[in-house]
PDB file of N, CA and C in Angstrom:
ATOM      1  N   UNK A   1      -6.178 -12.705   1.914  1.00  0.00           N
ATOM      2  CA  UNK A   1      -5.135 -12.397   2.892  1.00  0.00           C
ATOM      3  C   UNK A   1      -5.816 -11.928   4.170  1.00  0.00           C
ATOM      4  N   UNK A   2      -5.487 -12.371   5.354  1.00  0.00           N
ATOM      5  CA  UNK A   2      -5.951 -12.145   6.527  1.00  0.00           C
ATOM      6  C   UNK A   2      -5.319 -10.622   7.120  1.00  0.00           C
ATOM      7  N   UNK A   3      -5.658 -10.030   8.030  1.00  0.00           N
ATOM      8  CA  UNK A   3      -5.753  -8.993   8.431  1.00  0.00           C
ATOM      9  C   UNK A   3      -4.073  -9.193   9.328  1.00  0.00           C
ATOM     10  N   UNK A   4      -3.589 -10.531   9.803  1.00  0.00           N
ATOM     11  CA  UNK A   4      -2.502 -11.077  10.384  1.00  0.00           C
ATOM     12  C   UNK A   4      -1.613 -10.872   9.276  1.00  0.00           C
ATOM     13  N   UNK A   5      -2.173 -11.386   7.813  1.00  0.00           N
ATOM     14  CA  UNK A   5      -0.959 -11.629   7.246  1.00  0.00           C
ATOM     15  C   UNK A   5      -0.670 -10.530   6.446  1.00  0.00           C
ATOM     16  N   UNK A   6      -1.520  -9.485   6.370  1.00  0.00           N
ATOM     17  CA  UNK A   6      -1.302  -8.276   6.209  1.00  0.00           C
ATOM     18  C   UNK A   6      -0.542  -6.889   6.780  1.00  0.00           C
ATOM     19  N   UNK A   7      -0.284  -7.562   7.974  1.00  0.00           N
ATOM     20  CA  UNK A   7       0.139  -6.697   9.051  1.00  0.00           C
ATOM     21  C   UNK A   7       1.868  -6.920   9.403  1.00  0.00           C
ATOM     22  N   UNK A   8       1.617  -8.522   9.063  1.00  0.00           N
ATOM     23  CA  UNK A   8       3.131  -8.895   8.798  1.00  0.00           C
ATOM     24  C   UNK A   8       3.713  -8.527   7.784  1.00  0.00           C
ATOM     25  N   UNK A   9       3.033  -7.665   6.693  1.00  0.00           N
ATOM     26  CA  UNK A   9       3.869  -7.723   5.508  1.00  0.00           C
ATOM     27  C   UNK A   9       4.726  -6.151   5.632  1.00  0.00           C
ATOM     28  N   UNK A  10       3.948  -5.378   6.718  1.00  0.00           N
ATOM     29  CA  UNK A  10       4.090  -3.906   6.903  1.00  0.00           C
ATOM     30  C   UNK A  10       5.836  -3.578   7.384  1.00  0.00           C
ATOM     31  N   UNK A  11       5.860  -2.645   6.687  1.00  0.00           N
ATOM     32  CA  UNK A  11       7.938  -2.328   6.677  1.00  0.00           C
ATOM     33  C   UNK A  11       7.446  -1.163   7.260  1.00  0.00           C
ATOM     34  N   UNK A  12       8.451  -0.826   8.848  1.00  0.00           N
ATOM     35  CA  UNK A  12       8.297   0.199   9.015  1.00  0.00           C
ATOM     36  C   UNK A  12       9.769   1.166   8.285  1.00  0.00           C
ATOM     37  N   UNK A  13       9.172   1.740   8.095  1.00  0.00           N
ATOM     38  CA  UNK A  13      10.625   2.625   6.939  1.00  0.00           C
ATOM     39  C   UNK A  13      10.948   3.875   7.607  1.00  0.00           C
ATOM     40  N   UNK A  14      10.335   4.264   8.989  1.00  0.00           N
ATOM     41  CA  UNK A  14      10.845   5.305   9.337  1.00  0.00           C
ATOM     42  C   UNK A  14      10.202   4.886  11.117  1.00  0.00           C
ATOM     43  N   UNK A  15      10.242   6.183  11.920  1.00  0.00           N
ATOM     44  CA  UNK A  15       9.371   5.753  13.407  1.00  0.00           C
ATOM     45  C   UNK A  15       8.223   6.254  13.242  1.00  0.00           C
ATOM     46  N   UNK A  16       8.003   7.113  12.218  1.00  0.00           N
ATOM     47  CA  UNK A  16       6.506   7.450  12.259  1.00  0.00           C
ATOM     48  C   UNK A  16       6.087   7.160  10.949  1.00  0.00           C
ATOM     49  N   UNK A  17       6.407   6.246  10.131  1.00  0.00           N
ATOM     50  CA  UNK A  17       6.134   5.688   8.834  1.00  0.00           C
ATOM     51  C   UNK A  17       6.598   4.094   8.807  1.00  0.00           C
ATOM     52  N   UNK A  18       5.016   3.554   8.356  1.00  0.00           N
ATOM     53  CA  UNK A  18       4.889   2.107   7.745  1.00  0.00           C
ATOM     54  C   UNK A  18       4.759   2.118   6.484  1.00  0.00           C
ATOM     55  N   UNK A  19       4.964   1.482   5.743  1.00  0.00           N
ATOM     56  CA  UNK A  19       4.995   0.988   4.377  1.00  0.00           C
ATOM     57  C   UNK A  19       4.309  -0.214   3.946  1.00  0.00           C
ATOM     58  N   UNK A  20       3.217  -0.166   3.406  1.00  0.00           N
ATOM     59  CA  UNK A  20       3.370  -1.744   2.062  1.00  0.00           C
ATOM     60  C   UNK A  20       3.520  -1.376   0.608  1.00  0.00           C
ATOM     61  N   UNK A  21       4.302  -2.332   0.007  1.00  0.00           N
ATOM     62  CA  UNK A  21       4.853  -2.203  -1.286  1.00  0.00           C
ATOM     63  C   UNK A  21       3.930  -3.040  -2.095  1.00  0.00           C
ATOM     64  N   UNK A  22       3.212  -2.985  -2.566  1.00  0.00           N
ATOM     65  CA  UNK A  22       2.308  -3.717  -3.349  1.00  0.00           C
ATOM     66  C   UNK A  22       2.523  -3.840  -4.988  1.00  0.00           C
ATOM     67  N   UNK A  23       2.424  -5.110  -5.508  1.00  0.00           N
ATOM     68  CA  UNK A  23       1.694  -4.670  -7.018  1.00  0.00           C
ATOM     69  C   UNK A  23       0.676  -4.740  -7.055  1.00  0.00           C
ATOM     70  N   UNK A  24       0.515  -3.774  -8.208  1.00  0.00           N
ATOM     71  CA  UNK A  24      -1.082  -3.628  -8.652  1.00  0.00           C
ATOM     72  C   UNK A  24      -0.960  -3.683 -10.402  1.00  0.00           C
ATOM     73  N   UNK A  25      -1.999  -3.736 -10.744  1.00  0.00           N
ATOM     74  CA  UNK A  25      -1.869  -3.647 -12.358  1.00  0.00           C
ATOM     75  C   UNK A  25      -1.800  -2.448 -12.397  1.00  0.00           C
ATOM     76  N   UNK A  26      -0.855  -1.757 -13.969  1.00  0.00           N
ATOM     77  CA  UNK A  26      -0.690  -0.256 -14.063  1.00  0.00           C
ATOM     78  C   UNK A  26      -2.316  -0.198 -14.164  1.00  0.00           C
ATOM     79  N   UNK A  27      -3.432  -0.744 -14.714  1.00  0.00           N
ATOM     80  CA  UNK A  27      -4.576   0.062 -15.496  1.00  0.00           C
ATOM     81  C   UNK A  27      -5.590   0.475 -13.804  1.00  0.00           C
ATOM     82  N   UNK A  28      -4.551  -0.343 -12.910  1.00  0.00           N
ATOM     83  CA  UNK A  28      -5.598  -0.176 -11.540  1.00  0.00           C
ATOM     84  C   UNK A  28      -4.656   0.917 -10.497  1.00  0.00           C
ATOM     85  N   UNK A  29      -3.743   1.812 -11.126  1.00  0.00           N
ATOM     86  CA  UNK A  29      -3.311   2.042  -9.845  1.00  0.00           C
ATOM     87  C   UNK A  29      -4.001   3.340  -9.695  1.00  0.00           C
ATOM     88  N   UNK A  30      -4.555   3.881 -10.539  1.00  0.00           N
ATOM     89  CA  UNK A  30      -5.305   5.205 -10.225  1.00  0.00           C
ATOM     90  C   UNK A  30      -6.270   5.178  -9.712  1.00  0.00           C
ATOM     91  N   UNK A  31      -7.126   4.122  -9.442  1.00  0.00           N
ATOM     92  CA  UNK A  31      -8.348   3.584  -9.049  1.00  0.00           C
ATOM     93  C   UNK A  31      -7.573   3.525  -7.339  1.00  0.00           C
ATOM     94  N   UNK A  32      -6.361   2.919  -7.290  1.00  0.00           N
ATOM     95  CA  UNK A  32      -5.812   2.045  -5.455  1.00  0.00           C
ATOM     96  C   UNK A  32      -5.885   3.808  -4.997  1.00  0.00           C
ATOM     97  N   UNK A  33      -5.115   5.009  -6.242  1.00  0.00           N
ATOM     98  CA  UNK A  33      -5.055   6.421  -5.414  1.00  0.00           C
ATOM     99  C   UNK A  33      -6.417   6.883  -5.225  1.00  0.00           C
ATOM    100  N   UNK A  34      -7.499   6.567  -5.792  1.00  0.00           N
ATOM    101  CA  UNK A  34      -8.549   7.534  -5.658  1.00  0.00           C
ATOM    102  C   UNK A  34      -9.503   6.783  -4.606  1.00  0.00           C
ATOM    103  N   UNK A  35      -9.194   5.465  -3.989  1.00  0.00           N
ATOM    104  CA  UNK A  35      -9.950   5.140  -2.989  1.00  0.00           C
ATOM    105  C   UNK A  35      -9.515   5.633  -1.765  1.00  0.00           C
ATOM    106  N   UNK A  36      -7.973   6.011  -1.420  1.00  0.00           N
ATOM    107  CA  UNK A  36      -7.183   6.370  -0.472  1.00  0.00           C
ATOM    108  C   UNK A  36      -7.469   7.667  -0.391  1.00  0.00           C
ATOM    109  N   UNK A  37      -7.647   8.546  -1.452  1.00  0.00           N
ATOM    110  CA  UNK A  37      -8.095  10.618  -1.812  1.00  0.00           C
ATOM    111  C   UNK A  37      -9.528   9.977  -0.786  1.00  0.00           C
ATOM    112  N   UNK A  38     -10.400   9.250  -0.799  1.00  0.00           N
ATOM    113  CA  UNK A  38     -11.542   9.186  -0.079  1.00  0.00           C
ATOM    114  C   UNK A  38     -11.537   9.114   1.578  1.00  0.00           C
ATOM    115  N   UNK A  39     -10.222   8.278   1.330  1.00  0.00           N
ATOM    116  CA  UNK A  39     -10.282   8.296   3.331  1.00  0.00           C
ATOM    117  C   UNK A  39      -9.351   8.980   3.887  1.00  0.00           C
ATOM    118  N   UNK A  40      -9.537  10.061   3.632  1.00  0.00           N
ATOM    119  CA  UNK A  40      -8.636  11.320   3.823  1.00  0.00           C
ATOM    120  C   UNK A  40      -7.608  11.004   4.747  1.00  0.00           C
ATOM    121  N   UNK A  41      -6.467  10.686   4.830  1.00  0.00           N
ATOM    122  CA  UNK A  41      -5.202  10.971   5.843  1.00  0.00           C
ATOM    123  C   UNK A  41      -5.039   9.736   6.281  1.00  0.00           C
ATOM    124  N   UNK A  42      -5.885   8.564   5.562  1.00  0.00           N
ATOM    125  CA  UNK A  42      -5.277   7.152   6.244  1.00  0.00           C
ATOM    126  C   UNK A  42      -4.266   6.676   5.387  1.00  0.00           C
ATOM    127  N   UNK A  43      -3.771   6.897   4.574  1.00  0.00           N
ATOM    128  CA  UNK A  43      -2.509   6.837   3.845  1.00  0.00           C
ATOM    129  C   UNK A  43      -2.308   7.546   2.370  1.00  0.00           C
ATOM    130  N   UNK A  44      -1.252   7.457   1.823  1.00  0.00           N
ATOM    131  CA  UNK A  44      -0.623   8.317   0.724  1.00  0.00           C
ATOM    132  C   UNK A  44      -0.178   6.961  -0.437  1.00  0.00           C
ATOM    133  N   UNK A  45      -0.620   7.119  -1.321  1.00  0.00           N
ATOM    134  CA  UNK A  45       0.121   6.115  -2.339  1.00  0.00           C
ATOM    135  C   UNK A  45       0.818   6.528  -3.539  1.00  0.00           C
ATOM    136  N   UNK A  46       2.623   5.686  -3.174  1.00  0.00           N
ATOM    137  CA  UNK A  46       3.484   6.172  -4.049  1.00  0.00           C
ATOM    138  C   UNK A  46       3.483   5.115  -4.906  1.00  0.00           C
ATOM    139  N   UNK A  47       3.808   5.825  -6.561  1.00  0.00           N
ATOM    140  CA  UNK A  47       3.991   5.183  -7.234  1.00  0.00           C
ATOM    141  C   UNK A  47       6.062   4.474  -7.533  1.00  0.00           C
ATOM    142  N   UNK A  48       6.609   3.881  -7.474  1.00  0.00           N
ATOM    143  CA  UNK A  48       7.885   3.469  -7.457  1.00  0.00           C
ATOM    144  C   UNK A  48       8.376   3.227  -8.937  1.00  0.00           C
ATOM    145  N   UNK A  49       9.740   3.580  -9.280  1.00  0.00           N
ATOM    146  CA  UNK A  49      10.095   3.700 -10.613  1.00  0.00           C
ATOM    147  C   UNK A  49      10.544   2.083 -10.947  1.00  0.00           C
ATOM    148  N   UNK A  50      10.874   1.399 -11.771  1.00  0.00           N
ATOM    149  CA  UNK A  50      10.938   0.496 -11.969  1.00  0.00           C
ATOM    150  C   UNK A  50      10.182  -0.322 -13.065  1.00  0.00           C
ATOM    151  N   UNK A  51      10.373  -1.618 -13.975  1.00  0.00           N
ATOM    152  CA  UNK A  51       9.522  -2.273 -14.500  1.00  0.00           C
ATOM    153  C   UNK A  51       8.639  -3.119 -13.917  1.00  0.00           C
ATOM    154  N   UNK A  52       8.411  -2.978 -12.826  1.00  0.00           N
ATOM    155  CA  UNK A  52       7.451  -3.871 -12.319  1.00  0.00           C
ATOM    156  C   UNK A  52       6.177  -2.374 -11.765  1.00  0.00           C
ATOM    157  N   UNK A  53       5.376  -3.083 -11.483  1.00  0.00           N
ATOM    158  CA  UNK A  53       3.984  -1.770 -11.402  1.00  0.00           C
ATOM    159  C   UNK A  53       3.891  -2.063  -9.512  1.00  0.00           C
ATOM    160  N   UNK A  54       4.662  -1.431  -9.146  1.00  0.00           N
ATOM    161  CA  UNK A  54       4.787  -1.828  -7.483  1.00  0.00           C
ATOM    162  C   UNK A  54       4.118  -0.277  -7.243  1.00  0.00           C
ATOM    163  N   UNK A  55       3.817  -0.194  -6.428  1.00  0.00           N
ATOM    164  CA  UNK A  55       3.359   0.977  -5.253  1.00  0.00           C
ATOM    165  C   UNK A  55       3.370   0.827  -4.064  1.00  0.00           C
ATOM    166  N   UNK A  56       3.763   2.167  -3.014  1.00  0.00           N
ATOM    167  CA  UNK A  56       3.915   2.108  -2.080  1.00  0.00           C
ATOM    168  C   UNK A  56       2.745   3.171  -0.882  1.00  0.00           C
ATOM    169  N   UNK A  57       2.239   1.897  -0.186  1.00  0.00           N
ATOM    170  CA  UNK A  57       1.311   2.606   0.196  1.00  0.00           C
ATOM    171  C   UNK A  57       1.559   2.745   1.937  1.00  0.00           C
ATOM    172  N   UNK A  58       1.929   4.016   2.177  1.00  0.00           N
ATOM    173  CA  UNK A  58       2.696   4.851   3.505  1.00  0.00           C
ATOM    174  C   UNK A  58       1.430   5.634   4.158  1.00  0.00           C
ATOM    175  N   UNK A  59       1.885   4.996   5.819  1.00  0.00           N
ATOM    176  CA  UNK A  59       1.072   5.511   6.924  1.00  0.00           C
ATOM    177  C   UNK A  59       1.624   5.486   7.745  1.00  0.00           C
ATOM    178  N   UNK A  60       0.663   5.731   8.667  1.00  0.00           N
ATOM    179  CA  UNK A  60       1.460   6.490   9.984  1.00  0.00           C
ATOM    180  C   UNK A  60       1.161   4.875  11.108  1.00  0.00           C
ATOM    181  N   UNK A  61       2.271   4.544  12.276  1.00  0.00           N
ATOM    182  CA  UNK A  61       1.449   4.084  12.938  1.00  0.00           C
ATOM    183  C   UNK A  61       0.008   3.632  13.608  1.00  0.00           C
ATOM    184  N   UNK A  62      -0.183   4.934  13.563  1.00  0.00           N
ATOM    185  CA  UNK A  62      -1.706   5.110  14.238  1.00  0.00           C
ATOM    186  C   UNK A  62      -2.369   4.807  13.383  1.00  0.00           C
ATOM    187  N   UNK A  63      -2.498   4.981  11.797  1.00  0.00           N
ATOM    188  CA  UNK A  63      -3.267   4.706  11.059  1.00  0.00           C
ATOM    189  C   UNK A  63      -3.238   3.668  10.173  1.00  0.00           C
ATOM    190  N   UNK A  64      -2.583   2.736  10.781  1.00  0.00           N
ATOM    191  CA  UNK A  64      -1.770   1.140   9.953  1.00  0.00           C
ATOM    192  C   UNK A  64      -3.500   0.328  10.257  1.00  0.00           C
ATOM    193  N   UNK A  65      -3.940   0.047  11.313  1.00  0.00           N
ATOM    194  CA  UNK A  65      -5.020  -0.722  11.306  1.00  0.00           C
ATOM    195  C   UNK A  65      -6.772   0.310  10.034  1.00  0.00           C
ATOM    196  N   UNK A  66      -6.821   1.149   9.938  1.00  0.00           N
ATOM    197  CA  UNK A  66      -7.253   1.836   8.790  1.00  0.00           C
ATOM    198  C   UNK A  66      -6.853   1.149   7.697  1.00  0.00           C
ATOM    199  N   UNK A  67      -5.505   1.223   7.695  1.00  0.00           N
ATOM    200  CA  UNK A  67      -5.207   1.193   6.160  1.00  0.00           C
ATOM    201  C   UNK A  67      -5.308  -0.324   5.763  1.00  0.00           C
ATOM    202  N   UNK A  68      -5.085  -0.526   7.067  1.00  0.00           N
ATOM    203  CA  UNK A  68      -5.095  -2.460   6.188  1.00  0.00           C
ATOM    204  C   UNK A  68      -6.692  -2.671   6.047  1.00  0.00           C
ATOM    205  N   UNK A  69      -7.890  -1.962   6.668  1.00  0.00           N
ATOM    206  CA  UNK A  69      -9.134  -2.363   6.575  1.00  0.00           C
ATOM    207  C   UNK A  69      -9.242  -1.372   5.047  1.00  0.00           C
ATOM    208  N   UNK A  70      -9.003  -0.478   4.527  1.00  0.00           N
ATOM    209  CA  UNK A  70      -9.273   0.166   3.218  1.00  0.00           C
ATOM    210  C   UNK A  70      -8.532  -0.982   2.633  1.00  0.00           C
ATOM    211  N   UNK A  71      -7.321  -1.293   2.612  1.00  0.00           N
ATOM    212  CA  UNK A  71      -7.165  -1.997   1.716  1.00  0.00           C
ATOM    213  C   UNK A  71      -7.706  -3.589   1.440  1.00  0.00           C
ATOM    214  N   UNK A  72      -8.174  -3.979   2.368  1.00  0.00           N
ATOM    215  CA  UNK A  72      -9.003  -5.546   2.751  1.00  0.00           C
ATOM    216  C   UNK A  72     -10.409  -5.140   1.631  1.00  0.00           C
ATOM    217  N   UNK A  73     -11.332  -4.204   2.282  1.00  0.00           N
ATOM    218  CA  UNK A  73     -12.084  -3.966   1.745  1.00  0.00           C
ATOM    219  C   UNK A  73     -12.275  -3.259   0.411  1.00  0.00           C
ATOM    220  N   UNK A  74     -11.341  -2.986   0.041  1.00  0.00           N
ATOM    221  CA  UNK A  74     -11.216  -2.337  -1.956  1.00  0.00           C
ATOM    222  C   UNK A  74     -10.615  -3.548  -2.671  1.00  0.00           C
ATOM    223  N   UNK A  75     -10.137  -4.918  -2.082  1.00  0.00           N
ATOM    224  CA  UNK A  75      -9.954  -6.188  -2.665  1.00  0.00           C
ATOM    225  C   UNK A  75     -10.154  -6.655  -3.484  1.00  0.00           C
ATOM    226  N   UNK A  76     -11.452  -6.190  -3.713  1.00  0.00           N
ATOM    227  CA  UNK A  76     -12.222  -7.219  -5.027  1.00  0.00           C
ATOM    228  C   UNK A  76     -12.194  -6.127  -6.088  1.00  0.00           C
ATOM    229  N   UNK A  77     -12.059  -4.939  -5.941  1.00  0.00           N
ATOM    230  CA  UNK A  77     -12.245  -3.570  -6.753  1.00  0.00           C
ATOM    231  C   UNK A  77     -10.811  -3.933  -7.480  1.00  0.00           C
ATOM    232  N   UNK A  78      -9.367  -3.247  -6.455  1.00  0.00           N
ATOM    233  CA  UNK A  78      -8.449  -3.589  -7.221  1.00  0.00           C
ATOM    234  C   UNK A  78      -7.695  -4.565  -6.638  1.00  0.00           C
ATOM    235  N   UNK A  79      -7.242  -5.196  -7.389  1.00  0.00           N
ATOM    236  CA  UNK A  79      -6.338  -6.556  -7.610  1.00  0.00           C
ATOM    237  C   UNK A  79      -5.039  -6.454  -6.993  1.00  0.00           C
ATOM    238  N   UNK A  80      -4.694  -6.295  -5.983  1.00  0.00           N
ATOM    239  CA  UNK A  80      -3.230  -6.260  -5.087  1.00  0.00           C
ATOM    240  C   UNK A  80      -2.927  -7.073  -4.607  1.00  0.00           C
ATOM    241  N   UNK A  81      -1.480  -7.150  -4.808  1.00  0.00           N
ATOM    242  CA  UNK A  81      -0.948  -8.151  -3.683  1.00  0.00           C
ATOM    243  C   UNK A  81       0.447  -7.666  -3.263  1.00  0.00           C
ATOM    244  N   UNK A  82       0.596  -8.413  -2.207  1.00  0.00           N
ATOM    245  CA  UNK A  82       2.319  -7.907  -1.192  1.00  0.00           C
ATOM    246  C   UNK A  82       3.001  -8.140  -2.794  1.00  0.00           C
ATOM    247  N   UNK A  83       3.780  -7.230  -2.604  1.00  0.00           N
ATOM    248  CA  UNK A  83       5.292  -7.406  -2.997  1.00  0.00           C
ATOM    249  C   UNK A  83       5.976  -7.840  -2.460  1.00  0.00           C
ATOM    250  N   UNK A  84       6.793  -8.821  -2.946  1.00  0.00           N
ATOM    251  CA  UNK A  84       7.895  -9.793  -1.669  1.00  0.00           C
ATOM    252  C   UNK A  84       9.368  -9.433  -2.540  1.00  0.00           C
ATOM    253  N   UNK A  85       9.446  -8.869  -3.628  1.00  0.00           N
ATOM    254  CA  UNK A  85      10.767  -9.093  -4.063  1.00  0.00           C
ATOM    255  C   UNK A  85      11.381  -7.720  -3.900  1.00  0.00           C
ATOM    256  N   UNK A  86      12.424  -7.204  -4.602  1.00  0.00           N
ATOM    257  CA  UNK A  86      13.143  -6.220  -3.983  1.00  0.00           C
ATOM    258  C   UNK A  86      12.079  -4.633  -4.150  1.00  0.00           C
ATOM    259  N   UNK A  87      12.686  -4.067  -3.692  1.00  0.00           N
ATOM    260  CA  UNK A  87      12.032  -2.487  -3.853  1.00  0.00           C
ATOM    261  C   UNK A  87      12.679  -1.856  -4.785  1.00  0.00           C
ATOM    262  N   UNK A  88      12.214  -1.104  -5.838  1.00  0.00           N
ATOM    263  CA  UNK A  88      13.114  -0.697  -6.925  1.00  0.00           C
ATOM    264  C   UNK A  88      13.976   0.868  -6.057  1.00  0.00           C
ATOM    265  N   UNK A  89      12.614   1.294  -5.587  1.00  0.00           N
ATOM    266  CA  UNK A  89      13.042   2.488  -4.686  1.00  0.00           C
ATOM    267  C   UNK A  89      12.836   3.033  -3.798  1.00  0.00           C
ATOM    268  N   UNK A  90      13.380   3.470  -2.881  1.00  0.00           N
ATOM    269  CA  UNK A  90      12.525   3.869  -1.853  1.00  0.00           C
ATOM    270  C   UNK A  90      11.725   5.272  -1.991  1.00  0.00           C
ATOM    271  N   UNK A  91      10.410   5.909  -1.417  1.00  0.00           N
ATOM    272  CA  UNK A  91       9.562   6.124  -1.851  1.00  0.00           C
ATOM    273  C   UNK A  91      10.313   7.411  -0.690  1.00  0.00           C
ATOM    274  N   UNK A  92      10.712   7.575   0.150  1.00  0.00           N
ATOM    275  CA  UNK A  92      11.411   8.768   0.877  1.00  0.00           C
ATOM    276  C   UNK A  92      12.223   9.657   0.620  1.00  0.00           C
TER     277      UNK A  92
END
């Protein structure tokens, strides 16, 4: 996924909050939180209730180009991709 098509996938869910909703495998999502605990304050990752293993990973404007490079670059580590179908919940 390109850094374009990553950027398109971003929901802003508030004026000072972006969103991507991702799945991840459950056995990887503690691994997607503990790379994000590393880059201190470039985003927060929620986990969403539901049967599907979606997470929501929330930033700030300013820190949307960060987060899409943490998440570009932890790629091959964990296995994500956009979520395109509904949101079970919102994470606010």
């Amino acid at each position: 996924m390109t850094d374009s098509d990553l950027a398109a996938t971003a929901r802003v869910i508030e004026p000072r909050s972006v969103a991507w909703y991702l799945e991840v495998p459950r056995s990887q999502v503690v691994l997607l939180q503990a790379y994000f605990e590393l880059y201190d304050g470039v985003a927060t990752v929620r986990t969403l209730q539901g049967d599907a293993p979606i997470v929501c990973v929330l930033t700030t404007p300013e820190q949307k180009n960060d987060c899409m490079g943490v998440l570009e670059a932890i790629s091959e580590e964990v296995q994500w991709r956009v979520w395109r179908g509904p949101i079970p919940e919102e994470p606010l």
